[in-house]
N, C-alpha and C. Protein backbone atom coordinates (compact mmCIF):
# COMPACT_ATOMS: atom_id res chain seq x y z
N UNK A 1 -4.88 106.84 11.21
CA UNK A 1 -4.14 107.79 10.41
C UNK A 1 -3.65 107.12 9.13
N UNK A 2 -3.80 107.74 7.35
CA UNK A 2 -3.60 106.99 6.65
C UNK A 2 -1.67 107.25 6.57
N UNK A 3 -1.19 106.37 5.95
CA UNK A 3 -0.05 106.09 5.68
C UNK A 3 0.55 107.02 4.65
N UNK A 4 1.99 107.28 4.94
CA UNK A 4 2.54 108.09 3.99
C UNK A 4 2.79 107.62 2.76
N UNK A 5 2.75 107.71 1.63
CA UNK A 5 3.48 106.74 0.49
C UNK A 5 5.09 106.56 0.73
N UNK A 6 5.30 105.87 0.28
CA UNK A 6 6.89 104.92 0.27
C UNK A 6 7.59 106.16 -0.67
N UNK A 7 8.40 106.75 0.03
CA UNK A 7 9.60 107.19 -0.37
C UNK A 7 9.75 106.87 -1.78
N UNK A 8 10.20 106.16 -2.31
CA UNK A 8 10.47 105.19 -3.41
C UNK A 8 9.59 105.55 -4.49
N UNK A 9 8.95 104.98 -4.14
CA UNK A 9 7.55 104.77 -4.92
C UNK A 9 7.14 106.26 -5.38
N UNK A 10 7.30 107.10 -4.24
CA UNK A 10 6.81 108.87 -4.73
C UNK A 10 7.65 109.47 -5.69
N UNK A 11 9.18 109.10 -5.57
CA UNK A 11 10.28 109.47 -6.17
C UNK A 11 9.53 109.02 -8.08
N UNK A 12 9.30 107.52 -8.41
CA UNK A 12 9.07 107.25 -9.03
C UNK A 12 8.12 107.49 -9.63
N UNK A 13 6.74 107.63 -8.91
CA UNK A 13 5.41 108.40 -9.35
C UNK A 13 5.65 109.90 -10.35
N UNK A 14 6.65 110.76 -9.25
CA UNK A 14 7.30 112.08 -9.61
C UNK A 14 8.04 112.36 -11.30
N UNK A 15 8.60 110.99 -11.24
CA UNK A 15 9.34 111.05 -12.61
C UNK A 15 8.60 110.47 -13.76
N UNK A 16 7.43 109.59 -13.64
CA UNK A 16 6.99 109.77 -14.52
C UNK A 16 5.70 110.37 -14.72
N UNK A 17 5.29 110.99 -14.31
CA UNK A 17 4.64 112.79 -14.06
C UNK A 17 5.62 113.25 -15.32
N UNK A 18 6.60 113.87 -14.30
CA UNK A 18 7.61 114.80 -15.11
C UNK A 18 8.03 114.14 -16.58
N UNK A 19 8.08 112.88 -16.75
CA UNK A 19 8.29 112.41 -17.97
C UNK A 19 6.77 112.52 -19.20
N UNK A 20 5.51 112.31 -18.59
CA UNK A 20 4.43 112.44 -19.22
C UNK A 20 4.20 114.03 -19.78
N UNK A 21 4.30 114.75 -18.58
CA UNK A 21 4.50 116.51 -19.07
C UNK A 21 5.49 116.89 -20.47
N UNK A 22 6.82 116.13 -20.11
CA UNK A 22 7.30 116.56 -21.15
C UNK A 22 6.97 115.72 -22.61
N UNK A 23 6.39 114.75 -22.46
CA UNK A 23 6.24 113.91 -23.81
C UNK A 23 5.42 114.59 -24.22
N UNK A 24 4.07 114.87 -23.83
CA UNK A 24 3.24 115.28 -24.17
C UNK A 24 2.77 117.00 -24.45
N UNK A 25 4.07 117.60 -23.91
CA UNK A 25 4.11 118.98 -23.61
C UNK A 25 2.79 119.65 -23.13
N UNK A 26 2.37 119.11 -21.79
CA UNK A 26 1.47 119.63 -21.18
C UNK A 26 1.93 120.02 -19.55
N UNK A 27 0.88 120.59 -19.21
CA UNK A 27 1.57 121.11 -17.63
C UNK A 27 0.47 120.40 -16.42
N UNK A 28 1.08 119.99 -15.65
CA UNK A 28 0.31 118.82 -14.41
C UNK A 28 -0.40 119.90 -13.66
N UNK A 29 -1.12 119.94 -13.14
CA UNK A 29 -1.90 120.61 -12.11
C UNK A 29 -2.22 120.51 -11.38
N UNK A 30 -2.67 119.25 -11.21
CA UNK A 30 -2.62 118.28 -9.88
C UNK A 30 -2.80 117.12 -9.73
N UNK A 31 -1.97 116.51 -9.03
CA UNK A 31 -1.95 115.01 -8.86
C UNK A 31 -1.93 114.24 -7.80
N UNK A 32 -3.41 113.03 -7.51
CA UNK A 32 -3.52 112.45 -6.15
C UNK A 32 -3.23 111.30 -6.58
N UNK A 33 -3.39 110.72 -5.22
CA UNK A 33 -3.25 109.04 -5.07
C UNK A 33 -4.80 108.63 -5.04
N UNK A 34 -5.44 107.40 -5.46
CA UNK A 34 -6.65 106.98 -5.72
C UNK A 34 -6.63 105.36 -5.30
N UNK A 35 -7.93 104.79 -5.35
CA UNK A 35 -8.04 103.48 -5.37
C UNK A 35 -7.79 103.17 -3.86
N UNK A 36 -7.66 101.88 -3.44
CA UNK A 36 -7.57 101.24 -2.55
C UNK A 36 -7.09 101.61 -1.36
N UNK A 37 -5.85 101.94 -1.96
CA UNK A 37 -4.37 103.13 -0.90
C UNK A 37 -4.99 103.81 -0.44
N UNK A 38 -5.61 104.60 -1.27
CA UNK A 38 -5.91 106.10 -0.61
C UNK A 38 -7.34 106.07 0.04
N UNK A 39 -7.79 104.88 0.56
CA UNK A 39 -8.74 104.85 1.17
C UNK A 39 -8.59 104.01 2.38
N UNK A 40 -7.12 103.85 2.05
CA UNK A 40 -6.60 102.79 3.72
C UNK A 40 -6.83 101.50 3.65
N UNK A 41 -7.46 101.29 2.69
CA UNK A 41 -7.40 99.96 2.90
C UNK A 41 -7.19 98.64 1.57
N UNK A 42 -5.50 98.59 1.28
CA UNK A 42 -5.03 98.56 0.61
C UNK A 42 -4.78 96.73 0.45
N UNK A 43 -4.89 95.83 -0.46
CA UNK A 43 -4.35 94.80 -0.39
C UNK A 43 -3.01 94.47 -0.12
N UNK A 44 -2.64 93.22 -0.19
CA UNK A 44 -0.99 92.99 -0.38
C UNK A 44 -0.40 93.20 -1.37
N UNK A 45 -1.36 93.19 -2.63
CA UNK A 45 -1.22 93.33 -3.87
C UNK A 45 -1.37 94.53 -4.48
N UNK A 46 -1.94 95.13 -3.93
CA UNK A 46 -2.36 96.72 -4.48
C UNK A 46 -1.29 97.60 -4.77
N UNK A 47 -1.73 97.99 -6.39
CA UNK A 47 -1.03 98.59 -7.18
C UNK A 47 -1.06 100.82 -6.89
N UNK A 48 -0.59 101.22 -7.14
CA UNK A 48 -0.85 102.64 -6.69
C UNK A 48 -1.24 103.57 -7.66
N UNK A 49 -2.39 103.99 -7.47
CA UNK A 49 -3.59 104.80 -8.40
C UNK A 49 -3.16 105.81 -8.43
N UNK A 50 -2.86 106.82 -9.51
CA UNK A 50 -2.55 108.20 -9.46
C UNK A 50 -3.47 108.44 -10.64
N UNK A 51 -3.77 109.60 -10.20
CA UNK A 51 -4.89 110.53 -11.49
C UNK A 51 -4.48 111.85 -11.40
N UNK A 52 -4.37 112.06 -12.37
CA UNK A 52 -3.87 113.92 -12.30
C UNK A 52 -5.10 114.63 -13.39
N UNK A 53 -4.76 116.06 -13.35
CA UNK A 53 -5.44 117.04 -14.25
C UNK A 53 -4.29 117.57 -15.15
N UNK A 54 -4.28 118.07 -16.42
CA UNK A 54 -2.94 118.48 -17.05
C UNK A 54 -3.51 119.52 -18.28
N UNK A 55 -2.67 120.53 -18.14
CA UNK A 55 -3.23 121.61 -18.78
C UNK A 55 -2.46 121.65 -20.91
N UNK A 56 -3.09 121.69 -21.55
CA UNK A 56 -2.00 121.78 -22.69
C UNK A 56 -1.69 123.48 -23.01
N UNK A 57 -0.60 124.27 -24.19
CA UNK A 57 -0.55 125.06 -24.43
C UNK A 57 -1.88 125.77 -24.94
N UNK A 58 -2.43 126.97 -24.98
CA UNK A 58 -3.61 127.46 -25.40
C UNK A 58 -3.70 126.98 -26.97
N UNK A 59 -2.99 127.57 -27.47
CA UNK A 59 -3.13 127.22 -28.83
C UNK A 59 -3.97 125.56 -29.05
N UNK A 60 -3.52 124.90 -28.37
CA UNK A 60 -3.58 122.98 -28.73
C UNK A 60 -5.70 123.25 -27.98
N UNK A 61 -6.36 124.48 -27.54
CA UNK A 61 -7.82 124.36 -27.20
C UNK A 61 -8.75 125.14 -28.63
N UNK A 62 -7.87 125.54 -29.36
CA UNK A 62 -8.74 125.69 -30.67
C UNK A 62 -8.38 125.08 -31.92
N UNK A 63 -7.70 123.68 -31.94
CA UNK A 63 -8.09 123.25 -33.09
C UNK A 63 -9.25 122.69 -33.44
N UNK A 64 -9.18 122.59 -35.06
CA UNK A 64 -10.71 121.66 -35.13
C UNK A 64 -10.64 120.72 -35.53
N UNK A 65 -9.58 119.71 -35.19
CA UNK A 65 -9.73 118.25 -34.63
C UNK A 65 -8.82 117.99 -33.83
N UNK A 66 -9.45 118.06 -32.35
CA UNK A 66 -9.07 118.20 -31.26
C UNK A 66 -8.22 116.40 -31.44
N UNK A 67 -7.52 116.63 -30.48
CA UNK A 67 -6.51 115.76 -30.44
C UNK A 67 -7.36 114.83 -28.71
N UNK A 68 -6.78 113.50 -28.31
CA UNK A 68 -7.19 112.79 -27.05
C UNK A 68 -7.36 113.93 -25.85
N UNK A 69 -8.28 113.49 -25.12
CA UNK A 69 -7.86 114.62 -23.83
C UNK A 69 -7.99 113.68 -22.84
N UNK A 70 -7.17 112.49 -22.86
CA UNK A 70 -6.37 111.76 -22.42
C UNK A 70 -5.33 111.46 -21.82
N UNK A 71 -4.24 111.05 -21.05
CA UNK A 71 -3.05 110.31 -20.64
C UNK A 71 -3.55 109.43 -20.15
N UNK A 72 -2.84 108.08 -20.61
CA UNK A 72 -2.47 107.21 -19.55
C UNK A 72 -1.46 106.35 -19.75
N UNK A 73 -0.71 105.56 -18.96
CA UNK A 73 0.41 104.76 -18.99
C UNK A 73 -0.35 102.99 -18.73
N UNK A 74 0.21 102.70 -19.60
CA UNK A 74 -0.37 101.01 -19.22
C UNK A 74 0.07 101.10 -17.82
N UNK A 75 -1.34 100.35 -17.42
CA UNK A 75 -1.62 99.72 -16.24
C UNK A 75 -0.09 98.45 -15.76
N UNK A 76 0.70 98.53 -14.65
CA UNK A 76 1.53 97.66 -14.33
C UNK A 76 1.75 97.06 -13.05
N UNK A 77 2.16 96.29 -12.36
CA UNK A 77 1.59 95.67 -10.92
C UNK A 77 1.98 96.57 -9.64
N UNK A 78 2.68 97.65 -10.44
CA UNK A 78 3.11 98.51 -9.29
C UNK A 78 2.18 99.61 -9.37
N UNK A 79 2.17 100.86 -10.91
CA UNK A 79 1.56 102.07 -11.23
C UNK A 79 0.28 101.57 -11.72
N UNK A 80 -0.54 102.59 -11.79
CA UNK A 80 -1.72 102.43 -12.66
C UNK A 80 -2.02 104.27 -12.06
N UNK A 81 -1.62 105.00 -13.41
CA UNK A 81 -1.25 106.68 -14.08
C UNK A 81 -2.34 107.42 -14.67
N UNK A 82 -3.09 107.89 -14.82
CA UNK A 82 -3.97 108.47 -15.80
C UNK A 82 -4.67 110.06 -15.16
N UNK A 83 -4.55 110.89 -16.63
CA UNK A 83 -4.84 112.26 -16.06
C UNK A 83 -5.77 112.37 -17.26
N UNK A 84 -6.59 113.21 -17.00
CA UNK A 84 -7.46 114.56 -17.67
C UNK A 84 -6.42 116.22 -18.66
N UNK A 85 -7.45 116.20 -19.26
CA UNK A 85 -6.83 117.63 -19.50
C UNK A 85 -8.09 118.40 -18.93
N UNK A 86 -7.73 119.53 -18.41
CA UNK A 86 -8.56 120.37 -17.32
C UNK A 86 -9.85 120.61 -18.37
N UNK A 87 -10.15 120.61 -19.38
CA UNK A 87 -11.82 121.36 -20.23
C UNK A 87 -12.41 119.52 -20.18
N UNK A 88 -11.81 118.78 -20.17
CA UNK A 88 -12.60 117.45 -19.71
C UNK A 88 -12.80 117.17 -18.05
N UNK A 89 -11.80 117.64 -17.08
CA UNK A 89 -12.09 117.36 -16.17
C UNK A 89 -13.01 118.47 -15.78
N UNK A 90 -13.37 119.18 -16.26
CA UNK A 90 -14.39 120.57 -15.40
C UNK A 90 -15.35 120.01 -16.42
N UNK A 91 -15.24 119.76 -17.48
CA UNK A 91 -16.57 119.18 -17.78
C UNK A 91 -17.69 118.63 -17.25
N UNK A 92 -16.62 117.25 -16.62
CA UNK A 92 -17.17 116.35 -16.08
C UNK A 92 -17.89 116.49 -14.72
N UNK A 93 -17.00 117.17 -13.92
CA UNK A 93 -17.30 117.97 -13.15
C UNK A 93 -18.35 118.96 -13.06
N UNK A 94 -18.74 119.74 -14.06
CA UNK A 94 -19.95 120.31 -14.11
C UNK A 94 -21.52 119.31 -14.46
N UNK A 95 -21.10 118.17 -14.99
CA UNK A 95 -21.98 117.58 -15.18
C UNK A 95 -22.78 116.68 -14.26
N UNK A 96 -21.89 116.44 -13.03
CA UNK A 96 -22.26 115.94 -11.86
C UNK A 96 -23.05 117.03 -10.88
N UNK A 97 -22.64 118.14 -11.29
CA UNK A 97 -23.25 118.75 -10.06
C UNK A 97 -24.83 119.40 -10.40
């Protein structure tokens, strides 16, 4: 059975979510755990992978010079953060299948 995440650690994941949404004024959509953790089999060292999808206001999908469709937070020995905006992640997604 895999392990719950640490209390702590979720609290913290949570806030800077909620801090990236608002910097960036976009809306989260969904967000997992990735990498090592989330496959059980985690080092001593292992840092905690989160990847999300994040939607921006409509307006910010018709300019014509689209801005990053990007987040991420430097990589640190604890987090390692990074999301999509949903017309890159279904992109990508369509391109695999």
């Amino acid at each position: 059975m895999q392990e719950r995440i640490n209390t702590s650690i979720r609290t913290e994941v949570l806030g800077k979510l909620e801090e990236l949404a608002r910097q960036h004024q976009v809306t989260i959509i969904s967000a997992i755990e990735s990498g090592s953790r989330s496959w059980g089999v985690p080092s001593p060292d292992s840092d905690y992978d989160v990847r999300f999808v994040y939607a921006h206001a409509p307006e910010w999908y018709i300019q014509l010079d689209p801005e990053r469709d990007v987040i991420e937070l430097p990589v640190n020995a604890v987090l390692d953060i990074g999301g999509w905006d949903v017309r890159k992640a279904m992109t990508l997604a369509n391109s695999v299948i």
